[in-house]
PDB file of N, CA and C in Angstrom:
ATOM      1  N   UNK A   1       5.127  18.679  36.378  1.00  0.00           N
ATOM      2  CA  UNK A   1       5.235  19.534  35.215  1.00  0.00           C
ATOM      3  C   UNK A   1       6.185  18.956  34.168  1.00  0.00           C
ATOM      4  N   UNK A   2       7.667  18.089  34.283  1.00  0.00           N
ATOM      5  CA  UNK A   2       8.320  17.506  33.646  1.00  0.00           C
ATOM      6  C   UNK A   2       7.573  16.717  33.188  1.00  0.00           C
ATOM      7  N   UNK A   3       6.353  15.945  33.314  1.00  0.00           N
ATOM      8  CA  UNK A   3       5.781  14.841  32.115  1.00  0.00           C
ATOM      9  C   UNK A   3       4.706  15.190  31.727  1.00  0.00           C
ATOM     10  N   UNK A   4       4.700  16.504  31.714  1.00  0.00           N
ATOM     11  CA  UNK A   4       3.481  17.117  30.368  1.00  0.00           C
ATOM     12  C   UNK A   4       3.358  17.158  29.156  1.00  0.00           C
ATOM     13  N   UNK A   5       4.660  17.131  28.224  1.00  0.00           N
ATOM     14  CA  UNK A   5       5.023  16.769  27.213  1.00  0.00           C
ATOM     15  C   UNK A   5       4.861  15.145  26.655  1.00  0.00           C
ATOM     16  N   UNK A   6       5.023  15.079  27.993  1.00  0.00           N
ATOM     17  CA  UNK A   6       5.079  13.242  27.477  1.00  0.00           C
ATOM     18  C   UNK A   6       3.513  12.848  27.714  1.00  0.00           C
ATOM     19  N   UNK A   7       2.876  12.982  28.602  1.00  0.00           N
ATOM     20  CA  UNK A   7       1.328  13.391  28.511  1.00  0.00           C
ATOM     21  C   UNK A   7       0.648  13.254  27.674  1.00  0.00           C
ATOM     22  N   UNK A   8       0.854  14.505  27.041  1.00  0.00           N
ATOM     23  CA  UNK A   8       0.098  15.274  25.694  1.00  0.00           C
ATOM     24  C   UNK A   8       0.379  14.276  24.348  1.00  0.00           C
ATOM     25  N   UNK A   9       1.781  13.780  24.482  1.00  0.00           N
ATOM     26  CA  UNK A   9       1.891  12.724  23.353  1.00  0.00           C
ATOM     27  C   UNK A   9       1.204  11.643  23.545  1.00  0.00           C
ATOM     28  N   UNK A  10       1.033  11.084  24.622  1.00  0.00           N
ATOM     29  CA  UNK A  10      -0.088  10.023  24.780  1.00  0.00           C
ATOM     30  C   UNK A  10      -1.132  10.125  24.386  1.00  0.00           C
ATOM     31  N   UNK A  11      -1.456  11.139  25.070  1.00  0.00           N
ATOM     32  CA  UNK A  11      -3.156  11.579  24.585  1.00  0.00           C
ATOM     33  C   UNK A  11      -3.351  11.579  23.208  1.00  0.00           C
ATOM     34  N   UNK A  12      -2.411  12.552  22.363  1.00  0.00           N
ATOM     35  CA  UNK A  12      -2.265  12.414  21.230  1.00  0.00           C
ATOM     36  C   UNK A  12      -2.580  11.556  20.370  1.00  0.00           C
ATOM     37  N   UNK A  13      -1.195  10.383  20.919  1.00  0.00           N
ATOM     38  CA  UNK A  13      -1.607   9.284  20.142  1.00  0.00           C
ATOM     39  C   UNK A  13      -2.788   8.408  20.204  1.00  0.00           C
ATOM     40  N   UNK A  14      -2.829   8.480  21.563  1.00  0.00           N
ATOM     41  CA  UNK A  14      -4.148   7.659  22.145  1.00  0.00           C
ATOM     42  C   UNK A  14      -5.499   8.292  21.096  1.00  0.00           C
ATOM     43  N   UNK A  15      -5.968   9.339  21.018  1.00  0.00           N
ATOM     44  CA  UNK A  15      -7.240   9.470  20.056  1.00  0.00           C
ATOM     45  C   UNK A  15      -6.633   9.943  18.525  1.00  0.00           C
ATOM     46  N   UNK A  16      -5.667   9.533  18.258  1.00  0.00           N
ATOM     47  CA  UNK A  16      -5.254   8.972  16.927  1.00  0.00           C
ATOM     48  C   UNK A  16      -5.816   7.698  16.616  1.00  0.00           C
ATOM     49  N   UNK A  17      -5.463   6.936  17.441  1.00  0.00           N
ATOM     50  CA  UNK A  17      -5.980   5.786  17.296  1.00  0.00           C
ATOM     51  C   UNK A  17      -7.509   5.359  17.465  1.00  0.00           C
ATOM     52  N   UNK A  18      -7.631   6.240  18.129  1.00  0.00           N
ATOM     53  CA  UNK A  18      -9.463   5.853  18.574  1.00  0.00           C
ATOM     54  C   UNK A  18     -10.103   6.324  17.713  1.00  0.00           C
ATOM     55  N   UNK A  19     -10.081   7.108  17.224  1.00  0.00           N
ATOM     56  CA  UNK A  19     -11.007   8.331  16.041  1.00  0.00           C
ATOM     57  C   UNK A  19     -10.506   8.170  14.266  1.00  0.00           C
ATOM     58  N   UNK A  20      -9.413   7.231  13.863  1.00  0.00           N
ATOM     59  CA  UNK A  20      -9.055   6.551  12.504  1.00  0.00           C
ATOM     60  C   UNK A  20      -9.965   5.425  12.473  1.00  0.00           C
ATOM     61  N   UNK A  21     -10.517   6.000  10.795  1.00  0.00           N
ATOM     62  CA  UNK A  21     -11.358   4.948  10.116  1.00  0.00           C
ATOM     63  C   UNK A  21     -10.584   3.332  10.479  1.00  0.00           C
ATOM     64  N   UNK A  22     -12.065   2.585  10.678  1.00  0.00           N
ATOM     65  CA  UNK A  22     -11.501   1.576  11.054  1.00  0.00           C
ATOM     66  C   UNK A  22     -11.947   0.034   9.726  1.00  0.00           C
ATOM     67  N   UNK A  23     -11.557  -1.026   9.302  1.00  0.00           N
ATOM     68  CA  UNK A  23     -12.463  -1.693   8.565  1.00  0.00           C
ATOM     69  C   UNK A  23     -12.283  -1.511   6.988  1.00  0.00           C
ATOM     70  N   UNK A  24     -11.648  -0.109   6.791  1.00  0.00           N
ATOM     71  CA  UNK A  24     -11.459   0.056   5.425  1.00  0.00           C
ATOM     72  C   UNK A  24     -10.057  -0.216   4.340  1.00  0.00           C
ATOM     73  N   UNK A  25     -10.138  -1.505   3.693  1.00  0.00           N
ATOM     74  CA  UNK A  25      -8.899  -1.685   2.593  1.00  0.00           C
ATOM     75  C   UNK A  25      -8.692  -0.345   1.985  1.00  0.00           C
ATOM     76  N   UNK A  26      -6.983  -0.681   1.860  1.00  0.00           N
ATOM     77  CA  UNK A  26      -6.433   0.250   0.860  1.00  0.00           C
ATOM     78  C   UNK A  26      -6.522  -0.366  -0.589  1.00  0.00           C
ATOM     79  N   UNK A  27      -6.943   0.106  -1.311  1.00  0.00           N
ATOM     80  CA  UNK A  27      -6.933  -0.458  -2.989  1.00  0.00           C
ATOM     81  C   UNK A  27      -5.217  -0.176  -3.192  1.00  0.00           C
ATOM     82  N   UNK A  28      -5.090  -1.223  -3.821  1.00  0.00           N
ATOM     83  CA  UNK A  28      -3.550  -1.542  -4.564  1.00  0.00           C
ATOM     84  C   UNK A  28      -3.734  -2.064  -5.736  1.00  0.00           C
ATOM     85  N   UNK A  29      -3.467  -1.376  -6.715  1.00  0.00           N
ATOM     86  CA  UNK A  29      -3.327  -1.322  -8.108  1.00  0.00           C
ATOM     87  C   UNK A  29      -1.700  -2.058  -8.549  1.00  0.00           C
ATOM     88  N   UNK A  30      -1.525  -2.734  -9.756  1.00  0.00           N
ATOM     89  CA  UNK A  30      -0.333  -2.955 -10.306  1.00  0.00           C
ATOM     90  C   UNK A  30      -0.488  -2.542 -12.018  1.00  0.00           C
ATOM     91  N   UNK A  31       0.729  -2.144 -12.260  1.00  0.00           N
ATOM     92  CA  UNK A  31       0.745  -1.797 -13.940  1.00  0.00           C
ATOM     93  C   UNK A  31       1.351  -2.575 -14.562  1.00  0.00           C
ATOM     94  N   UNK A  32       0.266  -3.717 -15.331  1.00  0.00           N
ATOM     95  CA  UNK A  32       1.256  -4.646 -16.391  1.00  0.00           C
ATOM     96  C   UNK A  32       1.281  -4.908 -17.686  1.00  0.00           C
ATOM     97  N   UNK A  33       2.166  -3.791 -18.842  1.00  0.00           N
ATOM     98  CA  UNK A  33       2.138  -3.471 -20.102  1.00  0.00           C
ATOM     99  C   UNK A  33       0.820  -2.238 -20.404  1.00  0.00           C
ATOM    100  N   UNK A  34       0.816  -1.509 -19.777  1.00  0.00           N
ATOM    101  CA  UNK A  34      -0.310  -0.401 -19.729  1.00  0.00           C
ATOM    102  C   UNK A  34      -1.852  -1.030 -18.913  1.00  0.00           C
ATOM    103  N   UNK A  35      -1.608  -2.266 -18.476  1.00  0.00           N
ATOM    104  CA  UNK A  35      -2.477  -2.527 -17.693  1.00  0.00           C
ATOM    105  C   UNK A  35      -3.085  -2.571 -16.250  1.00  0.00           C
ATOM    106  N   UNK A  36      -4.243  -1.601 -16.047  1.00  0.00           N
ATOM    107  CA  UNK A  36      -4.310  -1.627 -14.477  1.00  0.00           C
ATOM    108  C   UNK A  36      -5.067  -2.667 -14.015  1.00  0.00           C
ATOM    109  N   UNK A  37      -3.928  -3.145 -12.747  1.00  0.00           N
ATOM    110  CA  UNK A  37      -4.618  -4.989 -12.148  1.00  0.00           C
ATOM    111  C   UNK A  37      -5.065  -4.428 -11.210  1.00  0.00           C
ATOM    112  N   UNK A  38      -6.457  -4.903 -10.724  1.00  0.00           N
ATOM    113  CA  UNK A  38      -6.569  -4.501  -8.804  1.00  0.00           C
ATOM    114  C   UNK A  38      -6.427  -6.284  -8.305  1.00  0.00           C
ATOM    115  N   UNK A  39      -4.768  -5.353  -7.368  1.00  0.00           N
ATOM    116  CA  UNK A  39      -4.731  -6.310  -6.579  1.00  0.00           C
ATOM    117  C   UNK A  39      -4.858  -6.386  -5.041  1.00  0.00           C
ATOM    118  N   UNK A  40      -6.081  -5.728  -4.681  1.00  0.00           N
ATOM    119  CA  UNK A  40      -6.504  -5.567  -3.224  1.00  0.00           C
ATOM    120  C   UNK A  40      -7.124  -6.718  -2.654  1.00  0.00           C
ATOM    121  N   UNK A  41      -6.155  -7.025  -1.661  1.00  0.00           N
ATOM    122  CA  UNK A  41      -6.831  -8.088  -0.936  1.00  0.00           C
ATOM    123  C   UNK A  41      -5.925  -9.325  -1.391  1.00  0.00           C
ATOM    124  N   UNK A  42      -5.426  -9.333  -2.632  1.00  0.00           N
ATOM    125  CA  UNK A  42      -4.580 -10.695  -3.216  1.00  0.00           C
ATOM    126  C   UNK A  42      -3.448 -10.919  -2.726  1.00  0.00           C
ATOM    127  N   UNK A  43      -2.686 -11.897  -2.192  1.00  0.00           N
ATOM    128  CA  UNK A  43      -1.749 -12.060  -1.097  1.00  0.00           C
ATOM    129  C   UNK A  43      -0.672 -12.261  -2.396  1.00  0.00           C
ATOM    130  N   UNK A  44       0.391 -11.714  -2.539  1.00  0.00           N
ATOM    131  CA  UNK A  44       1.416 -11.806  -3.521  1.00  0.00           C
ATOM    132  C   UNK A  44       2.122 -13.343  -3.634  1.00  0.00           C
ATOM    133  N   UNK A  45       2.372 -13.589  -4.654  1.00  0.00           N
ATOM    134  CA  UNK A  45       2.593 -15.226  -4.947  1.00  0.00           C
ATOM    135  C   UNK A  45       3.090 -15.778  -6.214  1.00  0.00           C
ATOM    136  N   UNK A  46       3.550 -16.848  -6.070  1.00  0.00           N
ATOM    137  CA  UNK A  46       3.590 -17.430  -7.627  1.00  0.00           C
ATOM    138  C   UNK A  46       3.082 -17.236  -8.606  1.00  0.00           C
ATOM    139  N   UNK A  47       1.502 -17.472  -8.087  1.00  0.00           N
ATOM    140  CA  UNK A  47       0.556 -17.503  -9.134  1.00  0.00           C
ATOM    141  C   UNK A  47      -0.092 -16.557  -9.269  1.00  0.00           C
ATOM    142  N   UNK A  48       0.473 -15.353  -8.569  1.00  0.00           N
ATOM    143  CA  UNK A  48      -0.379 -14.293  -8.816  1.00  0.00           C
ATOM    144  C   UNK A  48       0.348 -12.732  -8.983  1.00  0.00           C
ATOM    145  N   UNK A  49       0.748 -12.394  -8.101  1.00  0.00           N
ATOM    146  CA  UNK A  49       1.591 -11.768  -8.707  1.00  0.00           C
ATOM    147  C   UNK A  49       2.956 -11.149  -7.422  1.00  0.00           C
ATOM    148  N   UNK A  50       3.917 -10.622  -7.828  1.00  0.00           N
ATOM    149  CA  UNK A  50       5.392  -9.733  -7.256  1.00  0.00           C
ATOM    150  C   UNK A  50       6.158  -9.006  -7.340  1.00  0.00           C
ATOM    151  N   UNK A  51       6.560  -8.355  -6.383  1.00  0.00           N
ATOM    152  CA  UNK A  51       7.149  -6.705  -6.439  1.00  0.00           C
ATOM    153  C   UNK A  51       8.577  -7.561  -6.504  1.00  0.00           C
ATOM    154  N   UNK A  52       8.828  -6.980  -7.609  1.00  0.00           N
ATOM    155  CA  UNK A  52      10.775  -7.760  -7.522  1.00  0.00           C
ATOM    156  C   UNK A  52      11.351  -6.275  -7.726  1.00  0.00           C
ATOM    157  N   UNK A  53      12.727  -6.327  -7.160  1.00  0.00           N
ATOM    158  CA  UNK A  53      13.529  -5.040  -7.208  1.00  0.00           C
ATOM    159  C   UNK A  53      13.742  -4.626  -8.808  1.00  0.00           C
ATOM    160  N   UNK A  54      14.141  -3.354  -8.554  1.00  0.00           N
ATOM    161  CA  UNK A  54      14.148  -2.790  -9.362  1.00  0.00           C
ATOM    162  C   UNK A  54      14.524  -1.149  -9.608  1.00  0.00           C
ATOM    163  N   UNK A  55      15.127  -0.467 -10.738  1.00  0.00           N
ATOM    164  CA  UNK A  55      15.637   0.875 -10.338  1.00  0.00           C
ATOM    165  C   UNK A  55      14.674   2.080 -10.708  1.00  0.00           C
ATOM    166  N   UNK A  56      14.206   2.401 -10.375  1.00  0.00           N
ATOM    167  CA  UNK A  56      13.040   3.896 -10.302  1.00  0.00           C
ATOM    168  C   UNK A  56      12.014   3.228 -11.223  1.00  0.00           C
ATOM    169  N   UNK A  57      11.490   1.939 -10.172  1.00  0.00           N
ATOM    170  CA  UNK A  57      10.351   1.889 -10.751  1.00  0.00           C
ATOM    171  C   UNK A  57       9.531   1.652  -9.455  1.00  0.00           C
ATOM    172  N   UNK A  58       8.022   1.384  -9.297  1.00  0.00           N
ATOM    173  CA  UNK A  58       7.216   1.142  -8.062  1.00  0.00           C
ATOM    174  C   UNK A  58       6.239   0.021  -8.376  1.00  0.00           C
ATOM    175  N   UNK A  59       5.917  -0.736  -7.522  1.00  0.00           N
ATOM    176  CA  UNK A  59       5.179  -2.080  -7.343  1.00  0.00           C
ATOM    177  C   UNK A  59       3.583  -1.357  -7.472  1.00  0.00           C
ATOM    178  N   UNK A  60       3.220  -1.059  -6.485  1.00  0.00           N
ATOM    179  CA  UNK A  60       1.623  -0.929  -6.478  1.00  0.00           C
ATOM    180  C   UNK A  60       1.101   0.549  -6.121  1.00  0.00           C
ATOM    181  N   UNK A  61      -0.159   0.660  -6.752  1.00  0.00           N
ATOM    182  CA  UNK A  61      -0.153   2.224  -6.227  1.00  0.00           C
ATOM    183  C   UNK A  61      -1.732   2.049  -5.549  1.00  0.00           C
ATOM    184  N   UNK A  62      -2.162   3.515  -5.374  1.00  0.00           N
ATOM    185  CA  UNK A  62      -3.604   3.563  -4.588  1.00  0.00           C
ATOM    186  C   UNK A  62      -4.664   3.249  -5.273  1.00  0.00           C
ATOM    187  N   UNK A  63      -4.090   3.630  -6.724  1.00  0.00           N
ATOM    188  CA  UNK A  63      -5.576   3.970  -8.109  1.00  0.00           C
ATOM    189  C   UNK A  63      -4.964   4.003  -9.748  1.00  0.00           C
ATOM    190  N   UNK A  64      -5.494   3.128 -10.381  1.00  0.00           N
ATOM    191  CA  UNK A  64      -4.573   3.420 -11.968  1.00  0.00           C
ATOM    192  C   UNK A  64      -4.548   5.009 -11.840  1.00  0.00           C
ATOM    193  N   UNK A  65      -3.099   5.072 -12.145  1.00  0.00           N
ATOM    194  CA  UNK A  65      -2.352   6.080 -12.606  1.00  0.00           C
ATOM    195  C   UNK A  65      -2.483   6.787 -11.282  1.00  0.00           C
ATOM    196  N   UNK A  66      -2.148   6.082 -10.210  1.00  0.00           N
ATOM    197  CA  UNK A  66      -2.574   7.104  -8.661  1.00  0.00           C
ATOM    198  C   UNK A  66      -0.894   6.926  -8.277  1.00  0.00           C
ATOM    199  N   UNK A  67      -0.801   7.228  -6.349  1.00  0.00           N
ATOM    200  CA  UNK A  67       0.175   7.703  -6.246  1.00  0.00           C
ATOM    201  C   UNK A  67       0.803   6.291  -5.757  1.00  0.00           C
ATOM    202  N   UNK A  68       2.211   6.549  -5.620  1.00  0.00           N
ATOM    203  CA  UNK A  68       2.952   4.786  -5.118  1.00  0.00           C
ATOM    204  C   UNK A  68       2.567   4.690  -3.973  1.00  0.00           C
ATOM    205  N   UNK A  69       2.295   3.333  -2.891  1.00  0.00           N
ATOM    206  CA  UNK A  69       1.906   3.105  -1.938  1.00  0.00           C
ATOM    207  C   UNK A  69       3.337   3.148  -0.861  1.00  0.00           C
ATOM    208  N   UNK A  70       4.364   2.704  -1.882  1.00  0.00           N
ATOM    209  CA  UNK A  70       5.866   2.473  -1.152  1.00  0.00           C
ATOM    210  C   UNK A  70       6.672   3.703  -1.715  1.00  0.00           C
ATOM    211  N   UNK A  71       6.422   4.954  -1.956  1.00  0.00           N
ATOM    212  CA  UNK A  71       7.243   6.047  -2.234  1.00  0.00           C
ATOM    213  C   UNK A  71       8.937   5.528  -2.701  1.00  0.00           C
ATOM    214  N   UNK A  72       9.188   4.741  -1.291  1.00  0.00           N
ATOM    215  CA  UNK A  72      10.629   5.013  -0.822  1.00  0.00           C
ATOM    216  C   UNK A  72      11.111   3.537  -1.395  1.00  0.00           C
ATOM    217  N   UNK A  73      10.367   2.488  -1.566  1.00  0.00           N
ATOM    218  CA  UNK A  73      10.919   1.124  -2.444  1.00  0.00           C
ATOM    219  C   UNK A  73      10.979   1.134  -4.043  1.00  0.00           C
ATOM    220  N   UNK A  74      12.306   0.906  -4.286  1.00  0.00           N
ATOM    221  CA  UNK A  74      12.094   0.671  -6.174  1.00  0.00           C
ATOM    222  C   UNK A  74      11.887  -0.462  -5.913  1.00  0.00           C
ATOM    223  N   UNK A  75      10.530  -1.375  -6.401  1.00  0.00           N
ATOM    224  CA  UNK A  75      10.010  -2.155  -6.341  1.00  0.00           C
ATOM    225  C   UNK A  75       9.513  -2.319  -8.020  1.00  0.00           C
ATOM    226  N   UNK A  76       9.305  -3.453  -8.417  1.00  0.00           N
ATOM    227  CA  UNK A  76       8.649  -3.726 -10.507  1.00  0.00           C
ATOM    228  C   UNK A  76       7.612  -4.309  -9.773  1.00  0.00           C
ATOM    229  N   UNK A  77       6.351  -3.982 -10.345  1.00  0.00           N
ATOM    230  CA  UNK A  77       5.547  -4.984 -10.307  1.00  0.00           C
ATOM    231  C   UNK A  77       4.948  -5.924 -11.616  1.00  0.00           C
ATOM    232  N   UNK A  78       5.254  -7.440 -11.183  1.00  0.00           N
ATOM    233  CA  UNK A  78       5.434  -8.803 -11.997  1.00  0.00           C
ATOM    234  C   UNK A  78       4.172  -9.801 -11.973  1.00  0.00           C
ATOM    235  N   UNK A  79       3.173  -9.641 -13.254  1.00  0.00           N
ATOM    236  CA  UNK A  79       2.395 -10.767 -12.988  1.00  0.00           C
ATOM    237  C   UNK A  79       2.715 -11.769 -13.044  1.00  0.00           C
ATOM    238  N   UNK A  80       2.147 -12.657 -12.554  1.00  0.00           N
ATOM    239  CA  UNK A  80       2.310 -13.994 -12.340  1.00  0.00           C
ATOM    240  C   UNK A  80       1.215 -14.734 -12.491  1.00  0.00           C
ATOM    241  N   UNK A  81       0.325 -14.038 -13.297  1.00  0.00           N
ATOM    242  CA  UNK A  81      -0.815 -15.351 -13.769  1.00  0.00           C
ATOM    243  C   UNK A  81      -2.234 -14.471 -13.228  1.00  0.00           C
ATOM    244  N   UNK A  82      -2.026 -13.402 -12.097  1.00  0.00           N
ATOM    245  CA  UNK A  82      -3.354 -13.124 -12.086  1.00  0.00           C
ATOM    246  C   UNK A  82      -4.007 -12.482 -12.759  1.00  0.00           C
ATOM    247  N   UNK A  83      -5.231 -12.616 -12.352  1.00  0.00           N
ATOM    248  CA  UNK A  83      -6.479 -11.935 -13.639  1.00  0.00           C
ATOM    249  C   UNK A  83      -7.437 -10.718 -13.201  1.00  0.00           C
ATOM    250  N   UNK A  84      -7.616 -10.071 -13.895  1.00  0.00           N
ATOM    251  CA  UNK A  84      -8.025  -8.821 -13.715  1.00  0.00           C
ATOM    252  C   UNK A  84      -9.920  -9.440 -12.737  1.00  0.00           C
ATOM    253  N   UNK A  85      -9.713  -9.051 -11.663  1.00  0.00           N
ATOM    254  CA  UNK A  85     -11.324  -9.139 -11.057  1.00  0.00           C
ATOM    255  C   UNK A  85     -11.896  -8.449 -10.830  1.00  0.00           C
ATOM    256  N   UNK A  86     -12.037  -7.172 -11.273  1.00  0.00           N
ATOM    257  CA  UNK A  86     -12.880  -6.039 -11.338  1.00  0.00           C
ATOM    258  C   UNK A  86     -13.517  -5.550 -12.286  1.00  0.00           C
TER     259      UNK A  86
END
């Protein structure tokens, strides 16, 4: 009876995991000078682009003008050369 609690959290987690969409990107958006970049899928870089610190601002979100992906990071987001592919 003492590891029923602990049990139930297994289980829990266990078809948490089994039953979440599987296969599907998150879209990540950046804003540069009123511009929305999609940068889903683009690995951050020199030549493309970076979240550099920063004070109450946010790097990337879900959707132009959607919600921050990092709530809790003041993050800027900085192009670096990439180009809009959408």
């Amino acid at each position: 009876m003492k590891s029923l609690p602990a049990l139930a959290l297994v289980l829990a987690a266990t078809f948490a995991f089994a039953f979440s969409p599987k296969g599907e990107s998150l879209s990540q958006f950046g804003e540069d000078s009123g511009q929305w970049i999609d940068v889903t899928g683009v690995t951050p870089g020199p030549s493309t682009y970076t979240c550099d610190a920063a004070v109450d601002a946010h790097c990337l979100y879900d959707a132009p003008n959607g919600n921050p992906l990092s709530p809790d990071e003041d993050k800027m987001f900085v192009n670096r050369g990439i180009a809009d592919r959408k």
